[in-house]
N, C-alpha and C. Protein backbone atom coordinates (compact mmCIF):
# COMPACT_ATOMS: atom_id res chain seq x y z
N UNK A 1 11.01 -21.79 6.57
CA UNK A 1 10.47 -22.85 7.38
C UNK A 1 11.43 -23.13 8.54
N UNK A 2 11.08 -23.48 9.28
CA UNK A 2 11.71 -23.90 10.85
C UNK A 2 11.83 -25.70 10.58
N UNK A 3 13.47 -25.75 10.74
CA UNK A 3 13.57 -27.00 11.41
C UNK A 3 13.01 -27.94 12.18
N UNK A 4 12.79 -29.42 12.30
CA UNK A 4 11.26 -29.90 12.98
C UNK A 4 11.83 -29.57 14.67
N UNK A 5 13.17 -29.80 15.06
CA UNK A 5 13.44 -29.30 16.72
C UNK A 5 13.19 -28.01 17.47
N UNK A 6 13.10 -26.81 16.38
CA UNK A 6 12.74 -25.06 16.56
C UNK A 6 11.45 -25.59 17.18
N UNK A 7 11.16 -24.71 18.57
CA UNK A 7 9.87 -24.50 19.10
C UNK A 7 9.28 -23.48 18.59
N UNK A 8 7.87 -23.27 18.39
CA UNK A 8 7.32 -22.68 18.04
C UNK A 8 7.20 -20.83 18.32
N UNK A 9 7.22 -20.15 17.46
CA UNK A 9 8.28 -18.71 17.78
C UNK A 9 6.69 -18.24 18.64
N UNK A 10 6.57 -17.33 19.51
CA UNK A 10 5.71 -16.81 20.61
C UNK A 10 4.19 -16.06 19.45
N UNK A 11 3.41 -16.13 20.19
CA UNK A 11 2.77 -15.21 18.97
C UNK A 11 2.21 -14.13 19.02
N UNK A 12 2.40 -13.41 17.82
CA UNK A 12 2.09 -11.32 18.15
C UNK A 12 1.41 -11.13 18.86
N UNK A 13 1.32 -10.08 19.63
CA UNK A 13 0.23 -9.55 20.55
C UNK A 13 -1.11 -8.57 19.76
N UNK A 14 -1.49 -7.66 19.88
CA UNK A 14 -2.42 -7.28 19.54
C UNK A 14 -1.69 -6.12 18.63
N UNK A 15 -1.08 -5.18 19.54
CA UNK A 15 -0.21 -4.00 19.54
C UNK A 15 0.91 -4.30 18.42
N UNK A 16 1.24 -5.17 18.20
CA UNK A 16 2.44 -5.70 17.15
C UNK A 16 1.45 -5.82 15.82
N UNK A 17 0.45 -6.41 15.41
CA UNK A 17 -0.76 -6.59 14.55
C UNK A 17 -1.25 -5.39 14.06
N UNK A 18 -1.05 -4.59 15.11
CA UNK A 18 -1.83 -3.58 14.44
C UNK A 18 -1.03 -2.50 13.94
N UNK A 19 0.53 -2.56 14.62
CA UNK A 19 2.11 -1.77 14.04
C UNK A 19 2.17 -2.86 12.49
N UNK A 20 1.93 -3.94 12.61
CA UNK A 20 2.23 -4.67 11.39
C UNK A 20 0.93 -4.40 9.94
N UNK A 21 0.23 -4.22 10.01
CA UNK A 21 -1.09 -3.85 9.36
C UNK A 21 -0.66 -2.71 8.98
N UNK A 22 -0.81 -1.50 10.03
CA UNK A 22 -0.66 -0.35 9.79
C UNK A 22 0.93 0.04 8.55
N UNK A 23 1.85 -0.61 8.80
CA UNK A 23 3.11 -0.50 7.93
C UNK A 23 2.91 -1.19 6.76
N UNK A 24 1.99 -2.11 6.64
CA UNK A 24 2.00 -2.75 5.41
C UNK A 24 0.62 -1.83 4.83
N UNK A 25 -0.14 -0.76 5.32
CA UNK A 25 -0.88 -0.06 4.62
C UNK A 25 0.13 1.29 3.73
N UNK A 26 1.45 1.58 4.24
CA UNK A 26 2.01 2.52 3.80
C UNK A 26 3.43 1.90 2.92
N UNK A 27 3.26 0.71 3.10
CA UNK A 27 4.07 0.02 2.44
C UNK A 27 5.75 -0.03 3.26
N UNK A 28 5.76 0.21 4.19
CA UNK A 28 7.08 0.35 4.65
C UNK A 28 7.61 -1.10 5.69
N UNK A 29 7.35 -2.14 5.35
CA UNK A 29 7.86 -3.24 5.91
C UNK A 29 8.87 -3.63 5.28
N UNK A 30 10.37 -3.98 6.10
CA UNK A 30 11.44 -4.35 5.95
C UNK A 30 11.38 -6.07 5.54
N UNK A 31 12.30 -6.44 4.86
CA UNK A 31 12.15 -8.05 4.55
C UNK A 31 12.26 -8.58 5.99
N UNK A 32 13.20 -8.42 6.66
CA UNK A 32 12.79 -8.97 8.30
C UNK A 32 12.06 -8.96 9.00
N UNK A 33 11.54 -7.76 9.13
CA UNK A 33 10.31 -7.87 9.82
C UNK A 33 9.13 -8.77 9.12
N UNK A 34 9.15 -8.72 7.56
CA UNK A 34 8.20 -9.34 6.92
C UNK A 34 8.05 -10.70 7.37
N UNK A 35 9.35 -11.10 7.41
CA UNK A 35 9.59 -12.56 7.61
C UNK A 35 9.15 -12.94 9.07
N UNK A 36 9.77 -12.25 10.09
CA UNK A 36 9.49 -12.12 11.62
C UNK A 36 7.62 -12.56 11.49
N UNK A 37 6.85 -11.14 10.86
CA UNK A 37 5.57 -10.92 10.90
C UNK A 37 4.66 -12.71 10.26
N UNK A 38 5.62 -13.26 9.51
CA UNK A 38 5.22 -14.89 8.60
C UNK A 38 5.22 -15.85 9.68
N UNK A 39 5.82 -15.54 10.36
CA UNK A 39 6.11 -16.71 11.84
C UNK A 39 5.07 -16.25 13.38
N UNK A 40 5.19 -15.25 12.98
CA UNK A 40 3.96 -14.55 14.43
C UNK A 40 2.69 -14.43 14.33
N UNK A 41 2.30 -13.70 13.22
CA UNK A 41 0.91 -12.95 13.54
C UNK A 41 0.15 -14.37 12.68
N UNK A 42 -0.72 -14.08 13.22
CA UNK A 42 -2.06 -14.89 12.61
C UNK A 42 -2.84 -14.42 11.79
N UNK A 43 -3.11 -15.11 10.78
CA UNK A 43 -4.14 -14.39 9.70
C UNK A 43 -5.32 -14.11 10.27
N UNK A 44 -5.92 -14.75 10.76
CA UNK A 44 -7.17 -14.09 10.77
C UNK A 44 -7.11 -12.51 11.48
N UNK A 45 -6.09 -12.94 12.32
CA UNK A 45 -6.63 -11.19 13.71
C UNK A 45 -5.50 -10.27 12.76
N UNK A 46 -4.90 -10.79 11.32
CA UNK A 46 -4.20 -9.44 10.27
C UNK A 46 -5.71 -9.18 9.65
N UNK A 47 -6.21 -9.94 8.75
CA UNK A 47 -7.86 -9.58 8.72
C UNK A 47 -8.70 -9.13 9.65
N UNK A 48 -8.74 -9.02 10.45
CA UNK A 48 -9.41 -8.60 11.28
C UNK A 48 -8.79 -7.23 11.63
N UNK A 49 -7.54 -6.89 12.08
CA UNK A 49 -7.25 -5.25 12.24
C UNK A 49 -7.21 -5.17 11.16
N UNK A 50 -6.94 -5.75 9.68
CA UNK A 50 -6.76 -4.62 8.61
C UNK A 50 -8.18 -3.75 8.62
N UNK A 51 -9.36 -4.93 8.64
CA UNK A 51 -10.59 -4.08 8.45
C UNK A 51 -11.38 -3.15 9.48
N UNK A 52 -10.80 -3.46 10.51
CA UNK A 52 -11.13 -2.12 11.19
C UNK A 52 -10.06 -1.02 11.06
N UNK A 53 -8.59 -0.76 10.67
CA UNK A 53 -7.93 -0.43 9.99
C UNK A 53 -8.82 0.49 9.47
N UNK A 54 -9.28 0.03 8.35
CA UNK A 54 -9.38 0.63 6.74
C UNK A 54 -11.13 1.24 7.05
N UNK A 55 -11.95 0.95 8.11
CA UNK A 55 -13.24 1.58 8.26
C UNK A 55 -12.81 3.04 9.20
N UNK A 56 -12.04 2.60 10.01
CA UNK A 56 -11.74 4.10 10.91
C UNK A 56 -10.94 5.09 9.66
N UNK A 57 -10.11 4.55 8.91
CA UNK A 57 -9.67 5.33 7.75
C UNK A 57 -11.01 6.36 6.81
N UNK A 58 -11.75 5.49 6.62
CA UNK A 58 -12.81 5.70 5.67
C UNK A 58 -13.61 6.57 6.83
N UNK A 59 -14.00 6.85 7.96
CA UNK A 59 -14.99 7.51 9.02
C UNK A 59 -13.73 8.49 9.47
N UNK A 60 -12.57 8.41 9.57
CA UNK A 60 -11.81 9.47 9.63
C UNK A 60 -11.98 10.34 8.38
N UNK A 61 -12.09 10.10 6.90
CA UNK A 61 -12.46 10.92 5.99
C UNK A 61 -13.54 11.65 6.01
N UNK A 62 -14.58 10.95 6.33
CA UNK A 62 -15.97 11.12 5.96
C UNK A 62 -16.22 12.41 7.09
N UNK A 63 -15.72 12.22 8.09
CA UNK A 63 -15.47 13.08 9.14
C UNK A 63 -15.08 14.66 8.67
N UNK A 64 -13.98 14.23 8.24
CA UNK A 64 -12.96 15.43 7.45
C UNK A 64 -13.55 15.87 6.57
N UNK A 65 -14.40 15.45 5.36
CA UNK A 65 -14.73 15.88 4.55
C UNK A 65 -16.44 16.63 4.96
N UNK A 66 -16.97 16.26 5.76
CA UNK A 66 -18.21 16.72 5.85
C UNK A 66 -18.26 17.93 6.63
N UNK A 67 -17.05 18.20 7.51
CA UNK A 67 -16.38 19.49 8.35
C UNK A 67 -16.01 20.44 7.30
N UNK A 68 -15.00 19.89 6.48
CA UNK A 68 -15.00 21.16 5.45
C UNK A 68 -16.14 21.51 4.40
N UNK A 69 -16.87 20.71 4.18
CA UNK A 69 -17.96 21.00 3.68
C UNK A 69 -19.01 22.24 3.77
N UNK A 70 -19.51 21.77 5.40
CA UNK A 70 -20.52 21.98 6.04
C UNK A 70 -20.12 23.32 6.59
């Protein structure tokens, strides 16, 4: 938690959200950054890239798999 005089820390951009998503899909987030990522990003737009995230994942397969298939 921030002291009540700390101004409010800036907040993630898009490009940081989606480096932060993406590392927490492979599991490789550092406790600092974790902590950094608790003070910046906003839940909803981490919900929001995770799930487009995880559909281009799933249409990147479906992709892959219907090429070697076919």
């Amino acid at each position: 938690m921030r002291p009540h005089g700390d101004p409010q820390p800036e907040r993630a951009g898009l490009l940081e959200t989606v480096r932060a998503v993406a590392a927490a899909f492979f599991g490789v987030r550092g406790g600092r950054a974790h902590q950094r990522d608790l003070e910046r990003l906003h839940p909803v737009a981490v919900i929001a890239v995770a799930l487009m995230l995880a559909a281009a994942f799933v249409a990147v397969l479906l992709f892959v798999v219907n090429r070697v298939v076919a």
